[in-house]
N, C-alpha and C. Protein backbone atom coordinates (compact mmCIF):
# COMPACT_ATOMS: atom_id res chain seq x y z
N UNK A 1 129.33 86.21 150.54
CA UNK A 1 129.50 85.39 149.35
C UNK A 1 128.20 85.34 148.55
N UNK A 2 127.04 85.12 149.09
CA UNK A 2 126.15 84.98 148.40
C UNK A 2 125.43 85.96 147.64
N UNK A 3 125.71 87.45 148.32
CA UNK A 3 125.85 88.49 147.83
C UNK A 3 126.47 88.88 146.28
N UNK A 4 127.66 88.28 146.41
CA UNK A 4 128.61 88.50 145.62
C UNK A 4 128.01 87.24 144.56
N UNK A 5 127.40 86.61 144.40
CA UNK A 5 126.93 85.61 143.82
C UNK A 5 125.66 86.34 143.04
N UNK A 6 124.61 86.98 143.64
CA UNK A 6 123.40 87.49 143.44
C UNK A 6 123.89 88.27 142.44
N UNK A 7 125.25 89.05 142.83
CA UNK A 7 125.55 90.25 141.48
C UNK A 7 125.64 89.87 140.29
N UNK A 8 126.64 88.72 140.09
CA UNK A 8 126.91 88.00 139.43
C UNK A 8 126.07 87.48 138.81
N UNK A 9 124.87 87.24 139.03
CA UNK A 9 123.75 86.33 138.30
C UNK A 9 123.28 87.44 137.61
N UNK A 10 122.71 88.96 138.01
CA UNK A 10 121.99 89.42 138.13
C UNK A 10 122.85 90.10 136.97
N UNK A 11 124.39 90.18 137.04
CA UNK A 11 124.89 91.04 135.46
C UNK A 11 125.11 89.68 134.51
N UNK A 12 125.06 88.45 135.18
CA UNK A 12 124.76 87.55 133.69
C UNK A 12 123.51 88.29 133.33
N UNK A 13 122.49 87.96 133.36
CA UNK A 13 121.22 88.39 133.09
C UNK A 13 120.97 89.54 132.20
N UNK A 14 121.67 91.08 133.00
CA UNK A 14 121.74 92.33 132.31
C UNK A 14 122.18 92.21 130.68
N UNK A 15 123.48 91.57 130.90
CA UNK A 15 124.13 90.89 129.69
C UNK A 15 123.46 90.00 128.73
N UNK A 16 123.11 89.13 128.91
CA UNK A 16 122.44 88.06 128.40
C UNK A 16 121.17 89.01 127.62
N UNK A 17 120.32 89.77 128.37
CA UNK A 17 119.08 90.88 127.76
C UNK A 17 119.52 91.89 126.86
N UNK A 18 120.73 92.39 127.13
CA UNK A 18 121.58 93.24 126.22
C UNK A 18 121.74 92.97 125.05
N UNK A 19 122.58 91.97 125.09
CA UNK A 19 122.63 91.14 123.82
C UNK A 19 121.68 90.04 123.01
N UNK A 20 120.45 90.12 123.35
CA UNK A 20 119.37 89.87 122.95
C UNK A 20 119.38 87.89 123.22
N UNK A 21 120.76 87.45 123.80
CA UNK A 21 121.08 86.15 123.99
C UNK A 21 119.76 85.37 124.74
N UNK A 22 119.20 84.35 124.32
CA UNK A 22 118.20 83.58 125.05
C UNK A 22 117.13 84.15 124.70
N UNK A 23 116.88 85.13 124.09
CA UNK A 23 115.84 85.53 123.83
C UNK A 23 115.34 84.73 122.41
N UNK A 24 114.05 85.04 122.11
CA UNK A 24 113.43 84.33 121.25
C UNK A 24 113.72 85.66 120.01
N UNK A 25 113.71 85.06 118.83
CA UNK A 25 113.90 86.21 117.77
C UNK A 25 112.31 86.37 117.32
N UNK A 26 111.64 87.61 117.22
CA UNK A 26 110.57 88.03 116.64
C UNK A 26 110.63 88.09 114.83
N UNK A 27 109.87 87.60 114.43
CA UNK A 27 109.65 87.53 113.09
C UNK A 27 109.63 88.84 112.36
N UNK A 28 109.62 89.17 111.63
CA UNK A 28 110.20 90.13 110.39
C UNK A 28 108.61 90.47 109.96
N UNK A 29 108.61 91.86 110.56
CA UNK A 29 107.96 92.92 109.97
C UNK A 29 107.18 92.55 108.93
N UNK A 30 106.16 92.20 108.50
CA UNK A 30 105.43 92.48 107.44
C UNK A 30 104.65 93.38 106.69
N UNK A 31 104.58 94.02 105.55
CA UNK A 31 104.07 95.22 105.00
C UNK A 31 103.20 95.13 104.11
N UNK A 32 102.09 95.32 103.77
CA UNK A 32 101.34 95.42 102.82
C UNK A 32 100.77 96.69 102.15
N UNK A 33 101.25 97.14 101.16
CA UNK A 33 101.76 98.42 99.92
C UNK A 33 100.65 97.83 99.31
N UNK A 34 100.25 99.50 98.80
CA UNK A 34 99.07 99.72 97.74
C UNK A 34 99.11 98.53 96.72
N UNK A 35 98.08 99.10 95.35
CA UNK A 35 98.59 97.94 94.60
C UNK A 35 98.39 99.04 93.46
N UNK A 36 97.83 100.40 93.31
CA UNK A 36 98.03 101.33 92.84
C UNK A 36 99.14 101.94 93.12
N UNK A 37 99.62 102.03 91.52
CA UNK A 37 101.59 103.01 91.84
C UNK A 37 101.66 103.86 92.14
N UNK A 38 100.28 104.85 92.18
CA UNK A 38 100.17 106.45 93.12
C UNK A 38 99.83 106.53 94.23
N UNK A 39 99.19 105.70 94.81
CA UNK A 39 99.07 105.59 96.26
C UNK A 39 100.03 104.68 96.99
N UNK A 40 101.18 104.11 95.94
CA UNK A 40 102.36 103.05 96.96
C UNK A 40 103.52 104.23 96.78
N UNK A 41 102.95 105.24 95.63
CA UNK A 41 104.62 106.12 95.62
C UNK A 41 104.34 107.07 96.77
N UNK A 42 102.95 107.45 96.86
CA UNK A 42 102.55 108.40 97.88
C UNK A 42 103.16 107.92 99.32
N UNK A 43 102.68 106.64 99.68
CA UNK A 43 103.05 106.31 100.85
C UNK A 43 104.35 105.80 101.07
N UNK A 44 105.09 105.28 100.06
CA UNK A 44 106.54 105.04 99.83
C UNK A 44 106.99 106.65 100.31
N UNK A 45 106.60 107.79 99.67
CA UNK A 45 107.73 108.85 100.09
C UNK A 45 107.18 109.38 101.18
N UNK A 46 105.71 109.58 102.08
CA UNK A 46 105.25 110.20 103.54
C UNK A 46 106.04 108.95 104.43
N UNK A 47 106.02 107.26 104.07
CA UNK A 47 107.40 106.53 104.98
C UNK A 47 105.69 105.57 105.92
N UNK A 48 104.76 105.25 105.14
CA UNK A 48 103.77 104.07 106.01
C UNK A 48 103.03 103.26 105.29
N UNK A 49 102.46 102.26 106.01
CA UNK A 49 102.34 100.63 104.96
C UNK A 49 100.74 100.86 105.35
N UNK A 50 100.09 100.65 103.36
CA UNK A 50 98.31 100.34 104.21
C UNK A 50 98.23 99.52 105.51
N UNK A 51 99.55 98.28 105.78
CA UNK A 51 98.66 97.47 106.63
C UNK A 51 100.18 96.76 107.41
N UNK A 52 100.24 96.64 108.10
CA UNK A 52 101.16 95.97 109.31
C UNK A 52 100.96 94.35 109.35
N UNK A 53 101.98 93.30 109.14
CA UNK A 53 101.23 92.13 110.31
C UNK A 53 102.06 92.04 110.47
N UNK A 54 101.98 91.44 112.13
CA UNK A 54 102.62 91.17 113.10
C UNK A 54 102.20 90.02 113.89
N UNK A 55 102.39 88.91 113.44
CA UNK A 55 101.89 87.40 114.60
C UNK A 55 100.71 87.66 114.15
N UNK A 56 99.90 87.31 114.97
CA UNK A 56 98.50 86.95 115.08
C UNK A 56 97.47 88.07 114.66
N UNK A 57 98.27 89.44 114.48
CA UNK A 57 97.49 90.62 114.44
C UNK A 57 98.06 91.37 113.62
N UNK A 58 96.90 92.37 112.81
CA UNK A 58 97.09 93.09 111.15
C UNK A 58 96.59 94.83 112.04
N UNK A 59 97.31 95.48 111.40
CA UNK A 59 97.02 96.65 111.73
C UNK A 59 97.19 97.70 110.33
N UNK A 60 95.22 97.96 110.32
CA UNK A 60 95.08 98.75 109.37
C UNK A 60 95.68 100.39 109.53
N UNK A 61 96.51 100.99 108.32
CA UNK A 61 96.31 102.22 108.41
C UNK A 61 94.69 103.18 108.75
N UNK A 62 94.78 104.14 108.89
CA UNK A 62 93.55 105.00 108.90
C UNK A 62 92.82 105.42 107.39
N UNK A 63 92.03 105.09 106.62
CA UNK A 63 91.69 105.51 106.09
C UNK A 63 90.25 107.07 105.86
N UNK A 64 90.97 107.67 105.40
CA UNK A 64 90.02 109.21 105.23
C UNK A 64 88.63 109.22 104.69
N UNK A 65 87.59 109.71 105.34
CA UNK A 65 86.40 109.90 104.35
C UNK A 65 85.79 111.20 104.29
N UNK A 66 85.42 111.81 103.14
CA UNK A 66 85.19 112.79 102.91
C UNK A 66 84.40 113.26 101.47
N UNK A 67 83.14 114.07 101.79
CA UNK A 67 82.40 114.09 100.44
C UNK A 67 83.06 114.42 99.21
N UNK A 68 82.98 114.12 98.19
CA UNK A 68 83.07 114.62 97.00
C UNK A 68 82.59 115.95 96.67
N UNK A 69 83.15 116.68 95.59
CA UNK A 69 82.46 117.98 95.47
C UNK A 69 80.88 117.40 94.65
N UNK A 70 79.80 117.70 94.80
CA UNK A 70 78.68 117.70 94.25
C UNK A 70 78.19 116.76 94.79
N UNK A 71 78.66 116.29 96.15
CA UNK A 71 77.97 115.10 96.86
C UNK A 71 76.98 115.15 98.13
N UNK A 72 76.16 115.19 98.25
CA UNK A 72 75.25 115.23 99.51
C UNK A 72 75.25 114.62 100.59
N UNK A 73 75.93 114.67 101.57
CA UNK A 73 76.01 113.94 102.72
C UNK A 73 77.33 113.58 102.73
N UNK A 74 77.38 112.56 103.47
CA UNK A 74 78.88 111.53 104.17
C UNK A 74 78.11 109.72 103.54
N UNK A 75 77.32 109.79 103.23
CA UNK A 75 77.01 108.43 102.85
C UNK A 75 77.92 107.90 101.73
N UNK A 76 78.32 108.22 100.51
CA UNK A 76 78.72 107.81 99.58
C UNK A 76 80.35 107.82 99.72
N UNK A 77 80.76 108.89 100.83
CA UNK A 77 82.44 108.65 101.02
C UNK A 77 82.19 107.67 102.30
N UNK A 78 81.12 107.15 103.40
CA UNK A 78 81.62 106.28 103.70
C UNK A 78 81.08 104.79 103.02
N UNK A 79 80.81 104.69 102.17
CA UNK A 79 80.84 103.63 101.26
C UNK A 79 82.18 103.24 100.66
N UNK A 80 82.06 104.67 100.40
CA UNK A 80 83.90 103.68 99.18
C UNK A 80 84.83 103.52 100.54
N UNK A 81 84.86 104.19 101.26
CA UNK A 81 85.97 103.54 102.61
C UNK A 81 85.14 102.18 103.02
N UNK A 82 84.41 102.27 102.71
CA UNK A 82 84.41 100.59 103.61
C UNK A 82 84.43 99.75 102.54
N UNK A 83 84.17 99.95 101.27
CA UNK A 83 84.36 99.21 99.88
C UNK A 83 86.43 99.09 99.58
N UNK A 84 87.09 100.22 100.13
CA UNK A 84 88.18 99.67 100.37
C UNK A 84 88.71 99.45 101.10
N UNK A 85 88.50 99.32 102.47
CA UNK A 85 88.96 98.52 103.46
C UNK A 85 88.25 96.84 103.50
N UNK A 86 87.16 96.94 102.67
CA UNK A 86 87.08 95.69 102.36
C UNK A 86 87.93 94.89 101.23
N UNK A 87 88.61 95.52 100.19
CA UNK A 87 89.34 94.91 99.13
C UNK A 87 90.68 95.11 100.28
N UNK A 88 91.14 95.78 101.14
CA UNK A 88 92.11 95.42 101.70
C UNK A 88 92.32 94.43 102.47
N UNK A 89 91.04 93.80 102.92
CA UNK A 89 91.13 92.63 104.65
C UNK A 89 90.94 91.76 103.21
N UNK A 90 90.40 91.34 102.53
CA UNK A 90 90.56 90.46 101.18
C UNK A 90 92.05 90.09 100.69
N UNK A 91 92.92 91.30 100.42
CA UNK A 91 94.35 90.79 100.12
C UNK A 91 94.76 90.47 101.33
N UNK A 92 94.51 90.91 102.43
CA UNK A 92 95.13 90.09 103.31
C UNK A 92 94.56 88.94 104.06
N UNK A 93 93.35 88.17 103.40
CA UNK A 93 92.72 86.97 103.55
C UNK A 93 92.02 86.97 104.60
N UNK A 94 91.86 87.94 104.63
CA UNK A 94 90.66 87.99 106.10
C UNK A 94 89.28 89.04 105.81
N UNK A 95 88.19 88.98 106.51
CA UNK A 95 86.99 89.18 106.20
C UNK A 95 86.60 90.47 107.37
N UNK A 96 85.74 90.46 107.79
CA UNK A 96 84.74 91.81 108.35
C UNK A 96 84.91 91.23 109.71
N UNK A 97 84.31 89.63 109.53
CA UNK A 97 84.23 88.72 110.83
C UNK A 97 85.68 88.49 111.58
N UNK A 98 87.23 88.88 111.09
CA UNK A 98 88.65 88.98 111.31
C UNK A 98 88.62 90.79 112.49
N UNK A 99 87.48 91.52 111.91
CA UNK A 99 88.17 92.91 112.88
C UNK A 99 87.80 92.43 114.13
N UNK A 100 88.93 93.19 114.90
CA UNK A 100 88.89 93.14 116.11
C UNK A 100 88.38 94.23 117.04
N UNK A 101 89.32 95.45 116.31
CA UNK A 101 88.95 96.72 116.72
C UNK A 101 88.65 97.91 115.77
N UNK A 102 87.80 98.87 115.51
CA UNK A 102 87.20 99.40 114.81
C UNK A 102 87.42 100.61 115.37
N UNK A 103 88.47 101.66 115.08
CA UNK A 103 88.23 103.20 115.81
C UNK A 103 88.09 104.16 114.41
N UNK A 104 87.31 105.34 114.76
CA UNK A 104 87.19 106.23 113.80
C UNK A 104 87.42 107.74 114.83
N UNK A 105 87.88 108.36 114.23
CA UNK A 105 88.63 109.74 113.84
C UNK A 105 87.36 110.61 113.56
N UNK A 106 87.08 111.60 114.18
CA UNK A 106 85.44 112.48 114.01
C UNK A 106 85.83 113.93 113.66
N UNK A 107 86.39 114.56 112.72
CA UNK A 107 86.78 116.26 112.49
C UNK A 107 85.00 117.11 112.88
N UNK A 108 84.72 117.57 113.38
CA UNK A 108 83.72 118.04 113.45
C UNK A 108 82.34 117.67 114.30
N UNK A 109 80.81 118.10 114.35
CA UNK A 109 80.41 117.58 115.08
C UNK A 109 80.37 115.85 114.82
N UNK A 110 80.15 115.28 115.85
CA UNK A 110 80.20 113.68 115.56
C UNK A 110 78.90 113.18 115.18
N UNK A 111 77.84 113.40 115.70
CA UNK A 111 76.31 113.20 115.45
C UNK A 111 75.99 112.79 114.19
N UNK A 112 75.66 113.73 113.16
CA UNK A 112 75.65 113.45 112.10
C UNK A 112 76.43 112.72 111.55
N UNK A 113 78.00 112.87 112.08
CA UNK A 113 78.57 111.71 111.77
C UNK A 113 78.53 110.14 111.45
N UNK A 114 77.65 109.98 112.83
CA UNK A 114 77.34 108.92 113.19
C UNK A 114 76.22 108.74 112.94
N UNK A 115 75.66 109.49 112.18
CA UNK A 115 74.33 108.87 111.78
C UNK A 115 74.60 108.47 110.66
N UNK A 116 75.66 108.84 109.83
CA UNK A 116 75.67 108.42 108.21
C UNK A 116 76.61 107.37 108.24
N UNK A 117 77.25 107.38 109.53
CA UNK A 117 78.27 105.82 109.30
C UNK A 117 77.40 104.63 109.99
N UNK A 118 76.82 104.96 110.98
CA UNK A 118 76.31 103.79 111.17
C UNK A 118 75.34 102.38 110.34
N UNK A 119 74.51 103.30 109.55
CA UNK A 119 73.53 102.44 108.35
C UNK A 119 75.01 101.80 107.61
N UNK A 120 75.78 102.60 107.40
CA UNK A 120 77.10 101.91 106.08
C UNK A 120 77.74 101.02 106.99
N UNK A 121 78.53 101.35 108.02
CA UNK A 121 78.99 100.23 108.75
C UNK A 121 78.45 99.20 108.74
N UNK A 122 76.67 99.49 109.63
CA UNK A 122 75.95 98.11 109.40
C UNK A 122 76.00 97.52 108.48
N UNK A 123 76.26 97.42 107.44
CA UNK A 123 75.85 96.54 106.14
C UNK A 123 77.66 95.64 106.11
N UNK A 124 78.55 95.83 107.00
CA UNK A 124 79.39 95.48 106.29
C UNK A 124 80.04 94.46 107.66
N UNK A 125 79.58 95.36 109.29
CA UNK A 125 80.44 94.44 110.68
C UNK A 125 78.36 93.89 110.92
N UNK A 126 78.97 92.55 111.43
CA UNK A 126 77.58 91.99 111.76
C UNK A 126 78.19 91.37 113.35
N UNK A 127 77.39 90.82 113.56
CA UNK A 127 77.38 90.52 115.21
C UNK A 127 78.10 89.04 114.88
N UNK A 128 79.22 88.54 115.56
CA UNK A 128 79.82 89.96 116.97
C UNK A 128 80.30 90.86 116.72
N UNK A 129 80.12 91.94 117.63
CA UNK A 129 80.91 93.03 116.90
C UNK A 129 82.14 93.41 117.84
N UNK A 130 83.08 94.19 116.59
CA UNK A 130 85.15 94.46 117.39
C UNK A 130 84.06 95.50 118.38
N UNK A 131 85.27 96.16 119.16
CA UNK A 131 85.27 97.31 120.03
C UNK A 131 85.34 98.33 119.03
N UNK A 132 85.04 99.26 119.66
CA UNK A 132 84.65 100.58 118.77
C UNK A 132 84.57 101.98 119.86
N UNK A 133 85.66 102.74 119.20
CA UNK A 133 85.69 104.02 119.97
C UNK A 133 86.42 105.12 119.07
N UNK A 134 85.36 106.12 119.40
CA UNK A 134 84.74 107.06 118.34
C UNK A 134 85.51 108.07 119.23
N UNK A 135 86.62 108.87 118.54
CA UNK A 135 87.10 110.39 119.02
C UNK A 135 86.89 111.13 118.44
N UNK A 136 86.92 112.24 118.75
CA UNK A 136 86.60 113.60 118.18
C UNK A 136 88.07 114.20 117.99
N UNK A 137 88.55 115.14 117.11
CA UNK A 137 89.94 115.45 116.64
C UNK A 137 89.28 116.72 115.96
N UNK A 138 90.68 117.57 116.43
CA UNK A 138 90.61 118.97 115.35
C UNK A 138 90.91 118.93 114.31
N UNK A 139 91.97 117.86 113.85
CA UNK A 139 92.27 117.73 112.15
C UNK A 139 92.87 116.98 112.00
N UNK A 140 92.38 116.43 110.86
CA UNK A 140 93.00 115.01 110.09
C UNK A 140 93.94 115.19 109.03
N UNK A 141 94.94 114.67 108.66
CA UNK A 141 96.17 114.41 107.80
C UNK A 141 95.18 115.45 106.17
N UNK A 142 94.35 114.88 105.87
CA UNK A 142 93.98 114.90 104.70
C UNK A 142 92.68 116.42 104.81
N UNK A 143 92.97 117.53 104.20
CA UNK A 143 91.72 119.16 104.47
C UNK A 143 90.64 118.68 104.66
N UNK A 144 90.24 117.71 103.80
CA UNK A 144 88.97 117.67 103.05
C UNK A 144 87.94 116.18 103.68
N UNK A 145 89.12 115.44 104.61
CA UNK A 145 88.73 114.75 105.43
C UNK A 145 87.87 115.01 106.53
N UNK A 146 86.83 114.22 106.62
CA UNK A 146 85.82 114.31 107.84
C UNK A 146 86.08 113.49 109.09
N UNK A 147 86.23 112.52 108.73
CA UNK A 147 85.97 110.86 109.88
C UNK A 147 87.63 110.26 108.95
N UNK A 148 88.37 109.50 110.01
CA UNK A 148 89.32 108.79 109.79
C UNK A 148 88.84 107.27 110.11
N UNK A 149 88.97 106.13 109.32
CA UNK A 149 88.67 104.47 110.06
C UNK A 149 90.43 104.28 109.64
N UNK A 150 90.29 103.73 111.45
CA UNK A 150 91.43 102.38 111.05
C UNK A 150 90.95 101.09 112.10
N UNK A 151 91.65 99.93 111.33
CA UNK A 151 90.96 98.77 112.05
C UNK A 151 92.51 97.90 112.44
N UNK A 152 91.98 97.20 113.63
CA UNK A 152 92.74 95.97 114.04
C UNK A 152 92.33 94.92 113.65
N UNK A 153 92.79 94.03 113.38
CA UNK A 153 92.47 92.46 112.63
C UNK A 153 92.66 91.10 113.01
N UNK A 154 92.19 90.56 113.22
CA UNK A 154 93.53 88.92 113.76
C UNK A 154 93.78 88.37 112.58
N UNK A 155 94.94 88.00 112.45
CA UNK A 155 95.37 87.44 111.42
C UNK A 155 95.11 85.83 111.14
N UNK A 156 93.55 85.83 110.02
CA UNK A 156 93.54 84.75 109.46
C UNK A 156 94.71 83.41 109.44
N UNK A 157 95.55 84.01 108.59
CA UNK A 157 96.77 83.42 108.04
C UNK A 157 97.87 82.24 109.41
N UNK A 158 97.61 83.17 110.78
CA UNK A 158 98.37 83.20 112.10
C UNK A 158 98.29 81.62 112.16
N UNK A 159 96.95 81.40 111.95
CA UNK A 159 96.46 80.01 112.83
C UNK A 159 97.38 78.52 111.89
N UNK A 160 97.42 78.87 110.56
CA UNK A 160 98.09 78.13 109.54
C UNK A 160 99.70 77.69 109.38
N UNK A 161 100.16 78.64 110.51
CA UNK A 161 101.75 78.45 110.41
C UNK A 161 101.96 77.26 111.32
């Protein structure tokens, strides 16, 4: 009998998880789209959102950096990436002191890499600092791309609901 009892509980249960019954409902997807109509049609038709939130946590797309033609170095493309990933943690009300996690994307040797992101980074994550882990990759979405940043965030906003 008790056997026959255990089953019984055990396909309430199956059931009950199936049908999502007792469970708590998760909140609705949030998206945050360009605010330029060529970079929201761009990413409207490749099918991904600059930025995710989800509860307590924002998840940046990757943004690309890569010199300009007539440009010397990686300094000045990683400026404007961190000049717009800063107007992005801004629309979404959070600051430098909000990242959590910090990974970058390395096409090539990393060294130099990291010598021209680090001075730019510095000026923008101050102590404490997110986690940070640096891969190396054969190729990035974008030719002309060097280094990919995407960041994790806590969501400012989370603590207010």
């Amino acid at each position: 009998m008790r056997t026959g009892l255990n089953i019984a509980a055990g396909l309430t249960l199956a059931a009950l998880a199936a049908t999502g019954a007792g469970a708590r409902e998760a909140p609705p997807k949030q998206v945050l789209m360009p605010e330029d109509a060529g970079a929201r049609a761009f990413q409207e038709e490749v099918g991904y959102s600059e930025a995710v939130i989800h509860g307590d946590t924002i998840y940046l797309s990757g943004v690309v950096a890569g010199p300009l033609e007539g440009e010397e170095g990686m300094e000045p493309a990683f400026t404007r990436v961190f000049d717009h990933l800063t107007r992005t943690l801004e629309r979404l009300g959070a600051t430098w002191d909000d990242v959590l996690v910090f990974d970058t994307f390395h096409q090539g040797p990393m060294g130099p890499q990291l010598d021209a992101l680090v001075p730019v980074k510095n000026r923008y994550i101050k102590a404490p600092f997110p986690a940070w882990t640096a891969v190396g990759v054969t190729e990035l979405y974008e030719p002309t791309a060097l280094v990919e940043i995407r960041l994790t965030v806590r969501n400012p906003a989370a603590g207010e609901e």
